[in-house]
Protein backbone atom coordinates (compact mmCIF):
# COMPACT_ATOMS: atom_id res chain seq x y z
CA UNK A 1 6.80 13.24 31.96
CA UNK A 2 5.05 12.52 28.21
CA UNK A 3 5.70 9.45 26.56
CA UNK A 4 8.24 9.56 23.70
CA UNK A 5 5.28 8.39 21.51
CA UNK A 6 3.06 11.86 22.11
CA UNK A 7 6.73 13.85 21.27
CA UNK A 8 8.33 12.34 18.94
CA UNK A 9 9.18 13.69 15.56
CA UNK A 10 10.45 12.45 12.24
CA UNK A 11 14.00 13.21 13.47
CA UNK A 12 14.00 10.98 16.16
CA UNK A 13 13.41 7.86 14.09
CA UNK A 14 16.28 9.15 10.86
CA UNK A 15 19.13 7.95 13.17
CA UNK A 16 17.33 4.20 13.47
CA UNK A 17 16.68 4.05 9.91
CA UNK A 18 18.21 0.25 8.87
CA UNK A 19 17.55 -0.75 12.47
CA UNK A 20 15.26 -4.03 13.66
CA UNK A 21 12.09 -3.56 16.06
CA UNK A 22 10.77 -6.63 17.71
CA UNK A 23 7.01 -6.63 16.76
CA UNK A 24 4.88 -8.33 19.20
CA UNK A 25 1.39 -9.21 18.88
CA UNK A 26 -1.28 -11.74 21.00
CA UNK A 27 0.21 -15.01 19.54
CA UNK A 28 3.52 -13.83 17.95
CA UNK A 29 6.77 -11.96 17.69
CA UNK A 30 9.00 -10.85 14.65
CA UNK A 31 11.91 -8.61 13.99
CA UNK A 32 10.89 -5.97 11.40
CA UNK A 33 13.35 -3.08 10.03
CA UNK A 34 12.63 0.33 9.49
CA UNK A 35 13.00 1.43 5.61
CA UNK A 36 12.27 4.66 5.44
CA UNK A 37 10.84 7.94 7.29
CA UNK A 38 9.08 10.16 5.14
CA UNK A 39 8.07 13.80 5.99
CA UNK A 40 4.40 14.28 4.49
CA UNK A 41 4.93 18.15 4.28
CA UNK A 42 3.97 21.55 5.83
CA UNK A 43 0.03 21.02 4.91
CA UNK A 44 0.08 17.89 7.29
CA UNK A 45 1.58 19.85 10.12
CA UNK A 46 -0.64 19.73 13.91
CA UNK A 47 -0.19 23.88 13.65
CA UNK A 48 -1.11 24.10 17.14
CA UNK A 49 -0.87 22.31 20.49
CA UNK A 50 -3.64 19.49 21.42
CA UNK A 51 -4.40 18.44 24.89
CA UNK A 52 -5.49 15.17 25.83
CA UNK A 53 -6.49 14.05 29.01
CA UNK A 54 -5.23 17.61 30.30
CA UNK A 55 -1.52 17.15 28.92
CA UNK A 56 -0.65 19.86 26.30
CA UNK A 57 0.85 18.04 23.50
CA UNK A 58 3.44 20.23 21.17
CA UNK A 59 2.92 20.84 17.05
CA UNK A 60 4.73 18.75 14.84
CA UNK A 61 4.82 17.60 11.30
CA UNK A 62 3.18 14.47 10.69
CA UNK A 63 5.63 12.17 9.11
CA UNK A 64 4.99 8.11 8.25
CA UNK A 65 7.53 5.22 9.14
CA UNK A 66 8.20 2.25 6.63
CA UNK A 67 9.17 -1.22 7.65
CA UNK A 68 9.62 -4.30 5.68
CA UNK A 69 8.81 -7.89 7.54
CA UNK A 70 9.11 -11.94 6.69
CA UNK A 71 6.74 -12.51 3.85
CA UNK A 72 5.53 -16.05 5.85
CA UNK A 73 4.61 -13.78 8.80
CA UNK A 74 2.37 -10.64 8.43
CA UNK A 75 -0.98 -8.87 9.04
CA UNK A 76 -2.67 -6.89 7.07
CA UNK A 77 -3.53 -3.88 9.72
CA UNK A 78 -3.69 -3.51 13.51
CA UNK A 79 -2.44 -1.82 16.82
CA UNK A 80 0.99 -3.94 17.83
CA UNK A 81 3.84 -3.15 20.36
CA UNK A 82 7.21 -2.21 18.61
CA UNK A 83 10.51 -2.58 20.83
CA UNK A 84 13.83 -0.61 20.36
CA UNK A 85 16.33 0.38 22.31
CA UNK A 86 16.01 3.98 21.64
CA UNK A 87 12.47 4.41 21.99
CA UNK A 88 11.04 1.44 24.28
CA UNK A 89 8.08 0.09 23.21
CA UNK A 90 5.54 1.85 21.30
CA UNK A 91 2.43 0.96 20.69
CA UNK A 92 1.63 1.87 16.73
CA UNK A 93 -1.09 1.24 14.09
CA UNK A 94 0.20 -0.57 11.21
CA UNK A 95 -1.11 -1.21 7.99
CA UNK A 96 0.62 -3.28 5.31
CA UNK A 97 0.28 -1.39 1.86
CA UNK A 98 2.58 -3.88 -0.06
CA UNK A 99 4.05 -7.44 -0.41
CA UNK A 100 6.15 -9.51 -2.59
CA UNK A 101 8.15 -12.29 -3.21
CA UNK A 102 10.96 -11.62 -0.46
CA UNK A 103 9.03 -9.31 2.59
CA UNK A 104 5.96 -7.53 3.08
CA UNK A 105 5.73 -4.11 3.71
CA UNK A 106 4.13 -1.79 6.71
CA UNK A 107 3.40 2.01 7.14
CA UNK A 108 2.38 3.59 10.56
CA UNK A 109 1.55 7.54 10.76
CA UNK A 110 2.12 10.03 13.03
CA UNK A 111 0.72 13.00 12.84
């Protein structure tokens, strides 16, 4: 069975837009919410199957998730484990692209 990480498309993750992830890195853990999913468009679609490590992995659009986190608690990029109940835990790259007074802000792509 694949992991719902190597299948997943922007349509899984509409339905859990508003929705808190625990975020767990080495030292720390922190609810962040999911914004946004954006679609980045027929010229960013994998056209054609990949295999890695022998497992055929389907085409899909690549599409970007946006999540907003405490201001007093952040990174600025890195590989952490994300937890919800409808996808488990994932392990994603984030990067944070923006702060401000109230949150700061994180984008992982999948493509």
């Amino acid at each position: 069975m694949q992991d719902f990480i190597t299948t997943c498309t922007a349509d899984d993750f509409d339905p859990l837009v508003g929705d808190a992830f625990m975020l767990t890195a080495a030292d720390t853990a922190f609810e962040i919410k999911l914004l946004g999913v954006k679609r980045l468009g027929a010229g960013s679609k994998r056209d054609r199957p990949v295999v890695i490590d022998g497992v055929e992995l389907p085409a899909r659009e690549a599409f970007a998730l946006s999540f907003s986190g405490p201001v007093d608690r952040g990174f600025q990029q890195g590989i952490f484990a994300l937890t919800h109940p409808a996808t488990g835990e994932l392990h994603l790259m984030l990067t944070c692209f923006d702060a401000d007074a109230d949150a700061r802000f994180y984008e992982a792509v999948f493509s």
